[in-house]
PDB file of N, CA and C in Angstrom:
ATOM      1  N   UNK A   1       0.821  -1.187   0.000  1.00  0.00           N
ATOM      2  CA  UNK A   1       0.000   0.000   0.000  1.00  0.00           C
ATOM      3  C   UNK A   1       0.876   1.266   0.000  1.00  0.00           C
ATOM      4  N   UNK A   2       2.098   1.277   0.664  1.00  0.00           N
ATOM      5  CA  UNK A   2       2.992   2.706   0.640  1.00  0.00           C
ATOM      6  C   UNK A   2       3.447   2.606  -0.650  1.00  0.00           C
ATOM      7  N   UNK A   3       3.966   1.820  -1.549  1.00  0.00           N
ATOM      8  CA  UNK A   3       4.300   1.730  -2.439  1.00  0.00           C
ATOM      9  C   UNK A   3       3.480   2.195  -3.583  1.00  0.00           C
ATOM     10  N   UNK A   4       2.488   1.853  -3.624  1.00  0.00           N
ATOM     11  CA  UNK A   4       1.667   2.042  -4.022  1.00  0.00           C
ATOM     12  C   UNK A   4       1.322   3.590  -4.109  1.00  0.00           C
ATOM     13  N   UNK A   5       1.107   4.332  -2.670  1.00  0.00           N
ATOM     14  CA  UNK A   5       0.639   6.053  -2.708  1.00  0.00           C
ATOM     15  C   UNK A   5       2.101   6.485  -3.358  1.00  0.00           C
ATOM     16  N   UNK A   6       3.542   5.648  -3.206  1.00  0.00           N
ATOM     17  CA  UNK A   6       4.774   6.611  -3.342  1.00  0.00           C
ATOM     18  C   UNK A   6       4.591   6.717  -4.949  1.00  0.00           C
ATOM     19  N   UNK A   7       4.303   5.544  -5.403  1.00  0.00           N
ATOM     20  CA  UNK A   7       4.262   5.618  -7.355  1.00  0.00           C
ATOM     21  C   UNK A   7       3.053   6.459  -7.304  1.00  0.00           C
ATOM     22  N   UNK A   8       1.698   6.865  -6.897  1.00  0.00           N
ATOM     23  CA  UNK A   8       0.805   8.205  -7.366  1.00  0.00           C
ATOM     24  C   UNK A   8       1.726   9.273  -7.484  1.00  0.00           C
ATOM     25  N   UNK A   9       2.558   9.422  -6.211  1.00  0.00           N
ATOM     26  CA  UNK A   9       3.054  10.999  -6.337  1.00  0.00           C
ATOM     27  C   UNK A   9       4.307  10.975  -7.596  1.00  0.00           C
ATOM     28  N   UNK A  10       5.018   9.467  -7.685  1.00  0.00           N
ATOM     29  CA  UNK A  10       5.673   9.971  -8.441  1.00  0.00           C
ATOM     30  C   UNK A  10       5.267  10.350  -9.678  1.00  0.00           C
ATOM     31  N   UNK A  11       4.605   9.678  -9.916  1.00  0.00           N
ATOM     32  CA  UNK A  11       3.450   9.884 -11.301  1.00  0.00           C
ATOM     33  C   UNK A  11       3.132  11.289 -11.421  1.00  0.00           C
ATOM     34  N   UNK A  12       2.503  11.712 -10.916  1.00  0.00           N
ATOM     35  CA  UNK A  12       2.684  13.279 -10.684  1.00  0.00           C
ATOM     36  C   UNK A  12       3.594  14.216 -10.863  1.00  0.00           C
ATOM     37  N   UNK A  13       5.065  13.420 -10.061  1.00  0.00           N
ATOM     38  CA  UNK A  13       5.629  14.279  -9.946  1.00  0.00           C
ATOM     39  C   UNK A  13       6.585  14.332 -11.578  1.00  0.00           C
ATOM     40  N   UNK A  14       6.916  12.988 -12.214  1.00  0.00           N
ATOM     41  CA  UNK A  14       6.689  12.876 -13.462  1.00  0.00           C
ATOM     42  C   UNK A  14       6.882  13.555 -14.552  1.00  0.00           C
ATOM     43  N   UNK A  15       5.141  13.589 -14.416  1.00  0.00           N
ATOM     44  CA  UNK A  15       4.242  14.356 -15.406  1.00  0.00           C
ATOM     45  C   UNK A  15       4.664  16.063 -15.492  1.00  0.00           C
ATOM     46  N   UNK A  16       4.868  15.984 -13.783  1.00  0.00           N
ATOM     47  CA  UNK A  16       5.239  17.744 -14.217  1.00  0.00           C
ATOM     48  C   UNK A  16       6.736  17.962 -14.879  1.00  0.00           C
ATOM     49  N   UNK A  17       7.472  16.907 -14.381  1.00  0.00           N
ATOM     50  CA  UNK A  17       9.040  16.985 -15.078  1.00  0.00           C
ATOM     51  C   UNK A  17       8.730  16.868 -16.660  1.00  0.00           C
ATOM     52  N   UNK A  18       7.858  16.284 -17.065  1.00  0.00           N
ATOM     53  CA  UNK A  18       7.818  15.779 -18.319  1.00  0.00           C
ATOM     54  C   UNK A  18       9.304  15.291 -18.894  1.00  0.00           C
ATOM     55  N   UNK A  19       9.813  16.371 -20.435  1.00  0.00           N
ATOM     56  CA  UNK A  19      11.111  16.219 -20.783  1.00  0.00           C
ATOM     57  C   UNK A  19      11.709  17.227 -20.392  1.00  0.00           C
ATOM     58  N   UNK A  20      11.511  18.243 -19.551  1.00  0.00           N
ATOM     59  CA  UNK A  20      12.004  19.233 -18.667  1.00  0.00           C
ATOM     60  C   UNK A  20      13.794  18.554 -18.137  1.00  0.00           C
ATOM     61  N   UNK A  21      14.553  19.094 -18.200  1.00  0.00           N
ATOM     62  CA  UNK A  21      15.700  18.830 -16.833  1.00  0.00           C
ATOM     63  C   UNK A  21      15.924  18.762 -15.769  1.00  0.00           C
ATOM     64  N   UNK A  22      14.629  20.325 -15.319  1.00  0.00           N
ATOM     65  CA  UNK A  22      15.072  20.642 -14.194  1.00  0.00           C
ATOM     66  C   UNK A  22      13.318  21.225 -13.663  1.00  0.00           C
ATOM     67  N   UNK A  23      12.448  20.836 -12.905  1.00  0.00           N
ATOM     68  CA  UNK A  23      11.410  21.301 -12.285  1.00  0.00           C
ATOM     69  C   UNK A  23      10.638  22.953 -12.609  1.00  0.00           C
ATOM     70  N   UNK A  24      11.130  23.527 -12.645  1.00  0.00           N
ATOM     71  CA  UNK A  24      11.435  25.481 -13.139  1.00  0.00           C
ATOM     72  C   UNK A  24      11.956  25.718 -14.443  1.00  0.00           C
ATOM     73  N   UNK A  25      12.569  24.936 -15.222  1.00  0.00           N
ATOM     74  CA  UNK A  25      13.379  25.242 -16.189  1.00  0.00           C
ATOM     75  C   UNK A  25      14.504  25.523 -15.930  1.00  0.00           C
ATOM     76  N   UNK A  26      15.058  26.233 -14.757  1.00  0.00           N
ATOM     77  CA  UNK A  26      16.805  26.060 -14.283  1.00  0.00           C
ATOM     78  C   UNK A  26      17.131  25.709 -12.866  1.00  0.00           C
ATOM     79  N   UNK A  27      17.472  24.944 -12.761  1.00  0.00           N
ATOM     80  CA  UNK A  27      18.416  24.570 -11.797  1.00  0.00           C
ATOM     81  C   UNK A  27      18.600  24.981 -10.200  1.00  0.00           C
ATOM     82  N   UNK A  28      17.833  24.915  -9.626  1.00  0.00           N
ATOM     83  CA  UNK A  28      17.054  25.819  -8.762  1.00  0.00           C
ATOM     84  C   UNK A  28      17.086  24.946  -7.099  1.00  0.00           C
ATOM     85  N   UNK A  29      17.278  25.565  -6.163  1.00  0.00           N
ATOM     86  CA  UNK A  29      17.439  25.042  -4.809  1.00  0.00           C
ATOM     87  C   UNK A  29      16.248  24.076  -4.665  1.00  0.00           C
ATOM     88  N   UNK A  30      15.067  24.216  -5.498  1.00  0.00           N
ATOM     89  CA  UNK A  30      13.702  23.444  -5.191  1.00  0.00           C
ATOM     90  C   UNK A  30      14.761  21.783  -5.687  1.00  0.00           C
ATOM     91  N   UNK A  31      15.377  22.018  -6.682  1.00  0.00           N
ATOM     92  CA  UNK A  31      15.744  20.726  -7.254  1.00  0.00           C
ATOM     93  C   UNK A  31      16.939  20.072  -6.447  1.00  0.00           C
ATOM     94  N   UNK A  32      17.500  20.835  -5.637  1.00  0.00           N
ATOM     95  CA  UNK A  32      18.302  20.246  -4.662  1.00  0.00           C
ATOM     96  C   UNK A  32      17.555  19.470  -4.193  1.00  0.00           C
ATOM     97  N   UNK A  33      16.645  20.067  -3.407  1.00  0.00           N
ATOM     98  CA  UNK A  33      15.698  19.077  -2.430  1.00  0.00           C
ATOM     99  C   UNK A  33      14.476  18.553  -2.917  1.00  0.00           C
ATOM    100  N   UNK A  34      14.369  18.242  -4.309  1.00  0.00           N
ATOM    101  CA  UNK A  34      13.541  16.801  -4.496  1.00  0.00           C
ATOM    102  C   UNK A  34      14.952  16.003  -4.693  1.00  0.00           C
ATOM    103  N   UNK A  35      15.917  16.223  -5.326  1.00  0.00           N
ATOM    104  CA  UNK A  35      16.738  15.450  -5.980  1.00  0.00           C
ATOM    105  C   UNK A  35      17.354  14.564  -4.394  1.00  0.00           C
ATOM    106  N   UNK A  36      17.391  15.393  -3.500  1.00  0.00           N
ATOM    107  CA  UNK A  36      17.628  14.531  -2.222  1.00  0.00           C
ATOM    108  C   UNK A  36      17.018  13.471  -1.824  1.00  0.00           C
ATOM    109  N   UNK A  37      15.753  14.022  -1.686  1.00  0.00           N
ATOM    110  CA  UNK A  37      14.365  12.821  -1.735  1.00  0.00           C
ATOM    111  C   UNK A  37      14.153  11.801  -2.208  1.00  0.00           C
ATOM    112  N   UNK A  38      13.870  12.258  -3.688  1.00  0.00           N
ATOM    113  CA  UNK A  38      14.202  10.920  -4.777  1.00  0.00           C
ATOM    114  C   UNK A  38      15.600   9.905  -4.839  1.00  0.00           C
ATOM    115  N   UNK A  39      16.247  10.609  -4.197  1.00  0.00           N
ATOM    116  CA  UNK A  39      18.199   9.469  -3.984  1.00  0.00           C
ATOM    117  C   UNK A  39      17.330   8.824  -2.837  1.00  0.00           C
ATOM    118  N   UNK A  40      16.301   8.624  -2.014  1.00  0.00           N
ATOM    119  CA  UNK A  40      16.222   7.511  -1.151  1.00  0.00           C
ATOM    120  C   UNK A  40      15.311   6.597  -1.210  1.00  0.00           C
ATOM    121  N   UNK A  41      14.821   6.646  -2.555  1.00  0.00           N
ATOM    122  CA  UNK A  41      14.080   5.700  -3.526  1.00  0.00           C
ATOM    123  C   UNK A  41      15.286   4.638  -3.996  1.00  0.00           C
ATOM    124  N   UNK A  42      16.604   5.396  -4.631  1.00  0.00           N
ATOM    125  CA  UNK A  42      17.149   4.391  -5.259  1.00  0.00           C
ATOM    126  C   UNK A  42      17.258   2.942  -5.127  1.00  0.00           C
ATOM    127  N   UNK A  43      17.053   2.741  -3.896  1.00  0.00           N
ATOM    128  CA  UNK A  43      17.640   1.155  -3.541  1.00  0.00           C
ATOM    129  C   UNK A  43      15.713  -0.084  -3.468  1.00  0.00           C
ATOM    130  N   UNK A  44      15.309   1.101  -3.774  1.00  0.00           N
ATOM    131  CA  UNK A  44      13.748   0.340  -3.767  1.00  0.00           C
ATOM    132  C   UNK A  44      13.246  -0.526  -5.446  1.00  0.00           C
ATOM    133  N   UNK A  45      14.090   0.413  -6.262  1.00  0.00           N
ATOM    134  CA  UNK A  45      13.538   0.400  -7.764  1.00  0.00           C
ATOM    135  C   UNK A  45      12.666   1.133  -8.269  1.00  0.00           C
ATOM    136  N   UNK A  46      11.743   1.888  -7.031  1.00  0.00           N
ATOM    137  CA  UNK A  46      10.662   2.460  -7.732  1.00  0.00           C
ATOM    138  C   UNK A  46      11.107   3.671  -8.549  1.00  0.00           C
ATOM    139  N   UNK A  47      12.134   4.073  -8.251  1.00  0.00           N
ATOM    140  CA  UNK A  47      12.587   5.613  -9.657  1.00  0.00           C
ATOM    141  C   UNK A  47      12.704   4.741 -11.149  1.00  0.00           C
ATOM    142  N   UNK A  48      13.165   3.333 -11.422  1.00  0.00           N
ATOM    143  CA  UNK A  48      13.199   2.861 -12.450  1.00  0.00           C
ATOM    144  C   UNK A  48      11.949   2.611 -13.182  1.00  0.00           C
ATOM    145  N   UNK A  49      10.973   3.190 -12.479  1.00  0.00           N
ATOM    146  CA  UNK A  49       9.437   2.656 -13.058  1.00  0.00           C
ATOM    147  C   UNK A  49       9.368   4.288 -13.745  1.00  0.00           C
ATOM    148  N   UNK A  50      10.367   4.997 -13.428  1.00  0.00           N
ATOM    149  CA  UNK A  50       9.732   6.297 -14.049  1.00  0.00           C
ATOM    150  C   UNK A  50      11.421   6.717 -14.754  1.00  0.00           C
ATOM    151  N   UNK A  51      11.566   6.523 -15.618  1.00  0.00           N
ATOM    152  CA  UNK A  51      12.847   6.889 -16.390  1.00  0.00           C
ATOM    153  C   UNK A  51      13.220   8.205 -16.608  1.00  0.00           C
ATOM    154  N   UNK A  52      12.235   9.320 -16.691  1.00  0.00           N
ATOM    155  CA  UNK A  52      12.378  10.804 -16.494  1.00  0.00           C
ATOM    156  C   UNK A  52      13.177  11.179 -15.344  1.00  0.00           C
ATOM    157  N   UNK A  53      12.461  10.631 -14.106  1.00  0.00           N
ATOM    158  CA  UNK A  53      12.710  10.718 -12.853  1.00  0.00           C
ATOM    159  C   UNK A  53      14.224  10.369 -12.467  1.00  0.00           C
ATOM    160  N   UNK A  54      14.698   9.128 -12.904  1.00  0.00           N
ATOM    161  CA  UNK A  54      15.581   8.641 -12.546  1.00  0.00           C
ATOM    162  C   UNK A  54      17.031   9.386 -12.817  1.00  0.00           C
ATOM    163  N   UNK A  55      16.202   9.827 -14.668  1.00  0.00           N
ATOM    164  CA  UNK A  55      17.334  10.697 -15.253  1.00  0.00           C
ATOM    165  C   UNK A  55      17.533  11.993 -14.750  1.00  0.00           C
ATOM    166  N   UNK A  56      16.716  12.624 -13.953  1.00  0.00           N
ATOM    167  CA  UNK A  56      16.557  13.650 -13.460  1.00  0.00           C
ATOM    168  C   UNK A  56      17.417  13.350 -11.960  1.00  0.00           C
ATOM    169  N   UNK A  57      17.240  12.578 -10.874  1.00  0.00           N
ATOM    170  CA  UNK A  57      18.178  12.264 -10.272  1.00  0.00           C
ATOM    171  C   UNK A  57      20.068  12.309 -10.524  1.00  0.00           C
ATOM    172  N   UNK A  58      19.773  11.572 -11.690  1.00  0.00           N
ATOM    173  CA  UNK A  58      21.390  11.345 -12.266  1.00  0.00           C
ATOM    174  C   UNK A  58      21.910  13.120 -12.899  1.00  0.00           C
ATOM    175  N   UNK A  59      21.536  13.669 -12.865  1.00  0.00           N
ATOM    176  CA  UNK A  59      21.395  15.022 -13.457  1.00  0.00           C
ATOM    177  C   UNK A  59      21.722  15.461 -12.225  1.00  0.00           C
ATOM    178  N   UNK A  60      20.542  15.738 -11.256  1.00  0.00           N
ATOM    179  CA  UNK A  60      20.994  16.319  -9.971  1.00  0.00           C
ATOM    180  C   UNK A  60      22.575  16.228  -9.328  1.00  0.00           C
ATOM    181  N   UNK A  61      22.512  14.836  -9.119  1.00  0.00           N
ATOM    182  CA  UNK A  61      23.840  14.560  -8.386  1.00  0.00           C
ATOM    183  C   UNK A  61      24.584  15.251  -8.918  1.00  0.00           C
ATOM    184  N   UNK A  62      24.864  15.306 -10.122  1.00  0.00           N
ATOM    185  CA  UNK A  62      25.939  15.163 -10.953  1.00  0.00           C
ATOM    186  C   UNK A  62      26.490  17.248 -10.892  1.00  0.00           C
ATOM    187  N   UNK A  63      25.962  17.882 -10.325  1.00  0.00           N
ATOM    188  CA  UNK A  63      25.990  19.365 -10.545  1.00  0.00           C
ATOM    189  C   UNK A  63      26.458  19.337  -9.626  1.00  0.00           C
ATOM    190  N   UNK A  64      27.470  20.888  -9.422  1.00  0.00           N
ATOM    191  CA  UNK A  64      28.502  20.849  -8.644  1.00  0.00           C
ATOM    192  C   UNK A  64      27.836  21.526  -7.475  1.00  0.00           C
ATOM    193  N   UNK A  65      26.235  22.015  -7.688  1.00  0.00           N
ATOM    194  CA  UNK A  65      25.892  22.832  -6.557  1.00  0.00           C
ATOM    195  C   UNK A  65      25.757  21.833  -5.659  1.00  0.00           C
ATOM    196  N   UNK A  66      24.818  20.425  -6.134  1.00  0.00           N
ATOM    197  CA  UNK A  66      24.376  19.678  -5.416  1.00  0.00           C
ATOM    198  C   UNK A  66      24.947  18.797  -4.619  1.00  0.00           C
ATOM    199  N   UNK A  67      26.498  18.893  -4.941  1.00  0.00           N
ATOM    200  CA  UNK A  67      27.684  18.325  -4.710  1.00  0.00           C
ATOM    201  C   UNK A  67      28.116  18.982  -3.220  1.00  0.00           C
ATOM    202  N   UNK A  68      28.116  20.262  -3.426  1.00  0.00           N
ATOM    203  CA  UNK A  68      28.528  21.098  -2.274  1.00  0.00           C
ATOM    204  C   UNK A  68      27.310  20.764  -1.283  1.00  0.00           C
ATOM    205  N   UNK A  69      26.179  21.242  -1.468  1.00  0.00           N
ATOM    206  CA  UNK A  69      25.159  21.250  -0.660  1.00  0.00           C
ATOM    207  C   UNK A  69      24.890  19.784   0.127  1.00  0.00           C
ATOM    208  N   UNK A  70      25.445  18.443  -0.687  1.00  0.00           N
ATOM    209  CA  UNK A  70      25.054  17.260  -0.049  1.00  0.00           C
ATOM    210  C   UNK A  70      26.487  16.861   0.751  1.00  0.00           C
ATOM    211  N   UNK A  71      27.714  18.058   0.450  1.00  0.00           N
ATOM    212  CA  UNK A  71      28.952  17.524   1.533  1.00  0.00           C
ATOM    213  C   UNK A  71      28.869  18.408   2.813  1.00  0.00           C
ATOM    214  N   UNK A  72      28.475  19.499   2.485  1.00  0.00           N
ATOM    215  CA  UNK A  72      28.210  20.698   3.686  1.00  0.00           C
ATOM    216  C   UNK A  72      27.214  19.772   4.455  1.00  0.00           C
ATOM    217  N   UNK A  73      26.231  18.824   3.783  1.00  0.00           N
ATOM    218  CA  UNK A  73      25.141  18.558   4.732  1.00  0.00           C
ATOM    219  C   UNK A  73      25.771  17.362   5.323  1.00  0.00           C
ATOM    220  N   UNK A  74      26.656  16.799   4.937  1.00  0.00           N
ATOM    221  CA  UNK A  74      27.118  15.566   5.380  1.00  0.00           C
ATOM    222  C   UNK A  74      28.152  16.125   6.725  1.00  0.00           C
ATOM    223  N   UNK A  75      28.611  17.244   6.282  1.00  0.00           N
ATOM    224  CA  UNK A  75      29.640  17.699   7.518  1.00  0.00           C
ATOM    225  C   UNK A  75      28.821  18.128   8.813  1.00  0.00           C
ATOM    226  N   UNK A  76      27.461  18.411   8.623  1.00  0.00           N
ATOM    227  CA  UNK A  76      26.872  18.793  10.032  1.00  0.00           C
ATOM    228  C   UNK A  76      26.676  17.494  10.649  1.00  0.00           C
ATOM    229  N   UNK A  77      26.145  16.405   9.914  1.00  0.00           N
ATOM    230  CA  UNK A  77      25.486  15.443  10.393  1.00  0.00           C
ATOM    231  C   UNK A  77      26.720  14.728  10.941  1.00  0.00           C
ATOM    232  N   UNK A  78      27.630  14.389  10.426  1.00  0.00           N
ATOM    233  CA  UNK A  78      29.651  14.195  10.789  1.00  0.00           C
ATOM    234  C   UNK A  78      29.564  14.529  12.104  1.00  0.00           C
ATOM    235  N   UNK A  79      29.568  15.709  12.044  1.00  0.00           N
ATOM    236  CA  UNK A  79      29.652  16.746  13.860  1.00  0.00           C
ATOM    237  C   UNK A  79      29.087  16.296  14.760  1.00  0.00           C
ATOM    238  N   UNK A  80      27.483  16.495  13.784  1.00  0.00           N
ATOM    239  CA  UNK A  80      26.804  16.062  15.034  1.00  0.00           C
ATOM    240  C   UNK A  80      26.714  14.550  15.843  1.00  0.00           C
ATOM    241  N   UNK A  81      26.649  14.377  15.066  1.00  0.00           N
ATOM    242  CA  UNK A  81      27.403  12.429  15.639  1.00  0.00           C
ATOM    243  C   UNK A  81      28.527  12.437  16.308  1.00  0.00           C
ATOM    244  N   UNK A  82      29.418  13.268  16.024  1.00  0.00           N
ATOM    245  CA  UNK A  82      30.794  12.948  16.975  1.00  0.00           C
ATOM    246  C   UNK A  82      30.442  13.339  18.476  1.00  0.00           C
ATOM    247  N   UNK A  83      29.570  14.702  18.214  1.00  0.00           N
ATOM    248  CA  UNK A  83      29.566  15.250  19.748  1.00  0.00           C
ATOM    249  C   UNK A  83      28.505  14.353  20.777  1.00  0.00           C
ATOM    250  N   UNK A  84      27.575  13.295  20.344  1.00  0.00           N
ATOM    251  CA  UNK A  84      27.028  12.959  20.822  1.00  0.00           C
ATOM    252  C   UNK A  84      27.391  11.655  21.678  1.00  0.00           C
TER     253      UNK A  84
END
């Protein structure tokens, strides 16, 4: 059944990517954070049911903003684990 509501939204979410790249047309902090989201699908398969999606993932990563933004985020979470 979760599986199930997660493929509606992706369907949705999809449709609005269409053959788009990027959600807005450029490259935009919104796409940081689906592109985060959607990386914790990967290991399920369900982004492979939507090939837009997936390619849109592989796109994300791959930019140097998203690069910075997912090591800066990795360095808080680093910290914060040590101090605890």
């Amino acid at each position: 059944m979760v599986h199930d509501r997660i493929r509606d939204r992706l369907r949705q979410l999809s449709a609005r990517l269409g053959d788009n790249d990027w959600l807005d047309h450029d490259f935009s902090a919104g796409d940081v954070m689906m592109v985060t989201v959607l990386r914790r699908l990967n290991r399920s398969g369900l982004l492979d049911e939507f090939p837009n999606l997936a390619a849109y993932v592989a796109r994300g990563e791959a930019r140097p903003a998203f690069k910075r933004a997912f090591d800066a985020q990795l360095a808080v979470a680093t910290a914060a684990s040590r101090s605890i």
